[in-house]
Protein backbone atom coordinates (compact mmCIF):
# COMPACT_ATOMS: atom_id res chain seq x y z
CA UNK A 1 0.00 0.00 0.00
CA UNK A 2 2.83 2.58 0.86
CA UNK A 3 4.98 1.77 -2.05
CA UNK A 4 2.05 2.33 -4.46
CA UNK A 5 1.52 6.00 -2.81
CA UNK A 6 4.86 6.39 -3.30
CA UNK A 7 5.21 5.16 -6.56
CA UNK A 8 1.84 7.61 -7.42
CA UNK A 9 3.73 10.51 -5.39
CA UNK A 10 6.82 9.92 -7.86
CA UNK A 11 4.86 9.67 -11.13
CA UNK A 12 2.47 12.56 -10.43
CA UNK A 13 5.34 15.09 -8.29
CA UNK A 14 8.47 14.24 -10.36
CA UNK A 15 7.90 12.01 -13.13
CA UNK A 16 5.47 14.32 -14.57
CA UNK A 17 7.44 17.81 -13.96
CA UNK A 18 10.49 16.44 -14.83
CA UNK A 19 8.88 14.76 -18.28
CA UNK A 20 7.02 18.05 -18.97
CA UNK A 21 10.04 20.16 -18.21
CA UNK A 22 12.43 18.67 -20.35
CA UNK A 23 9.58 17.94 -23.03
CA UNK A 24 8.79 21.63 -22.94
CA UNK A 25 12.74 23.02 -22.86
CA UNK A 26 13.37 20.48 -25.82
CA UNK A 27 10.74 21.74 -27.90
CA UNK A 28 11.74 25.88 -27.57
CA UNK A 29 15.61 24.44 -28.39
CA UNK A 30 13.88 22.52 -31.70
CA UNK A 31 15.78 19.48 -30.53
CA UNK A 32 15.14 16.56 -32.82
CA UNK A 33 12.40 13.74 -32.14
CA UNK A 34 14.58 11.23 -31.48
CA UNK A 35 16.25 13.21 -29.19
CA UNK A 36 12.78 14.05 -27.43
CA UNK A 37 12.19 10.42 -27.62
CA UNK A 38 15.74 9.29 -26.02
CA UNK A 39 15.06 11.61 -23.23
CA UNK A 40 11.42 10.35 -22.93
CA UNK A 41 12.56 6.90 -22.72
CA UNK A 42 15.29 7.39 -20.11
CA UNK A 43 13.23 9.19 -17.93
CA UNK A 44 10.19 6.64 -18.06
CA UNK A 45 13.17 3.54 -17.22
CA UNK A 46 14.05 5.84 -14.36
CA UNK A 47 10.56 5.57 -12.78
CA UNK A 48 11.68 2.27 -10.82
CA UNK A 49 14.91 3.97 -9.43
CA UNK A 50 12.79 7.32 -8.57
CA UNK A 51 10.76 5.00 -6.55
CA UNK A 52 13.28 3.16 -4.43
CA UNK A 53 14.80 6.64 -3.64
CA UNK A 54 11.90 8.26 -2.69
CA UNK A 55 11.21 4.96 -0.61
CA UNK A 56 14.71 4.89 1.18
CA UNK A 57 14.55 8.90 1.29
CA UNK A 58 11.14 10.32 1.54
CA UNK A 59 12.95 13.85 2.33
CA UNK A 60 14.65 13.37 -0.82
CA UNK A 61 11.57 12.92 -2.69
CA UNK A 62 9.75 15.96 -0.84
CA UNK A 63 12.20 18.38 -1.29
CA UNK A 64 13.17 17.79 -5.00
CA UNK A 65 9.36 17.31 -6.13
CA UNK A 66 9.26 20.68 -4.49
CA UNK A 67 12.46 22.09 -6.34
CA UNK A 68 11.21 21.12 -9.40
CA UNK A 69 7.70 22.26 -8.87
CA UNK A 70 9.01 26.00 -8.11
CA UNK A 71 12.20 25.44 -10.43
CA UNK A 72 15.00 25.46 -8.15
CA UNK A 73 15.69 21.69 -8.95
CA UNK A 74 16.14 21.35 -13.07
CA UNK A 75 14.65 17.95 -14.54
CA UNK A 76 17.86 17.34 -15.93
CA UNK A 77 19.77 17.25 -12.86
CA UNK A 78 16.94 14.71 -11.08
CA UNK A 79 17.21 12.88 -14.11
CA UNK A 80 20.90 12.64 -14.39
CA UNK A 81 20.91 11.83 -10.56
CA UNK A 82 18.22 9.24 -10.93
CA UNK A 83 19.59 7.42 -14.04
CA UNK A 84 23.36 7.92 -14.77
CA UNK A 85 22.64 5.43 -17.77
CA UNK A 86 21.01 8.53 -19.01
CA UNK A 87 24.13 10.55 -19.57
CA UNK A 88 24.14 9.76 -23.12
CA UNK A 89 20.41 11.38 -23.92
CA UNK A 90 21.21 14.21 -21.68
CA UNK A 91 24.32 14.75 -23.87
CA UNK A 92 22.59 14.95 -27.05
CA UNK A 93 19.81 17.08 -25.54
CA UNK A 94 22.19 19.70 -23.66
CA UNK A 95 22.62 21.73 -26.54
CA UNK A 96 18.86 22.26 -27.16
CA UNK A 97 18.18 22.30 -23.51
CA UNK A 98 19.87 25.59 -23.46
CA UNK A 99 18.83 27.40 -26.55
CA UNK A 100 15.77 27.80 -25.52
């Protein structure tokens, strides 16, 4: 029962920001689909690791579902934190990540 709170907490309080934030900041940059969808897919494998932390750290979870809510915490730092396997979509997407 507490795990699937948790794992709605994490979908709906980071999975969803962080998803719509770098969705959104890929989009004004005009990064490429499959860049968009390498990102997408790294994030949405990252779901069962965002779960476990916010499970062995609910603090953790709070405070950076809060960060990136008000946008002190950047999806692509929870992201690169929550799946280093990611490194290689966050790569390719850096450079649109900061044109826009």
């Amino acid at each position: 029962m507490i795990e699937a709170l948790f794992a709605w907490f994490v979908a709906t309080f980071l999975l969803g920001p962080l998803q719509s934030g770098m969705a959104t900041a890929l989009e004004a940059g005009r990064a490429p689909t499959a860049v968009v969808e390498q990102v997408t897919r790294c994030a949405t494998e990252a779901t069962p690791r965002l779960v476990n932390r916010a499970m062995d750290d609910p603090w953790w979870a709070i405070s950076t579902a809060f960060g990136a809510t008000i946008g002190t915490t950047t999806p692509e730092s929870v992201l690169r934190d929550a799946a280093p396997g990611c490194e290689a979509a966050l790569a390719a997407a850096r450079p649109f990540l900061n044109r826009g």
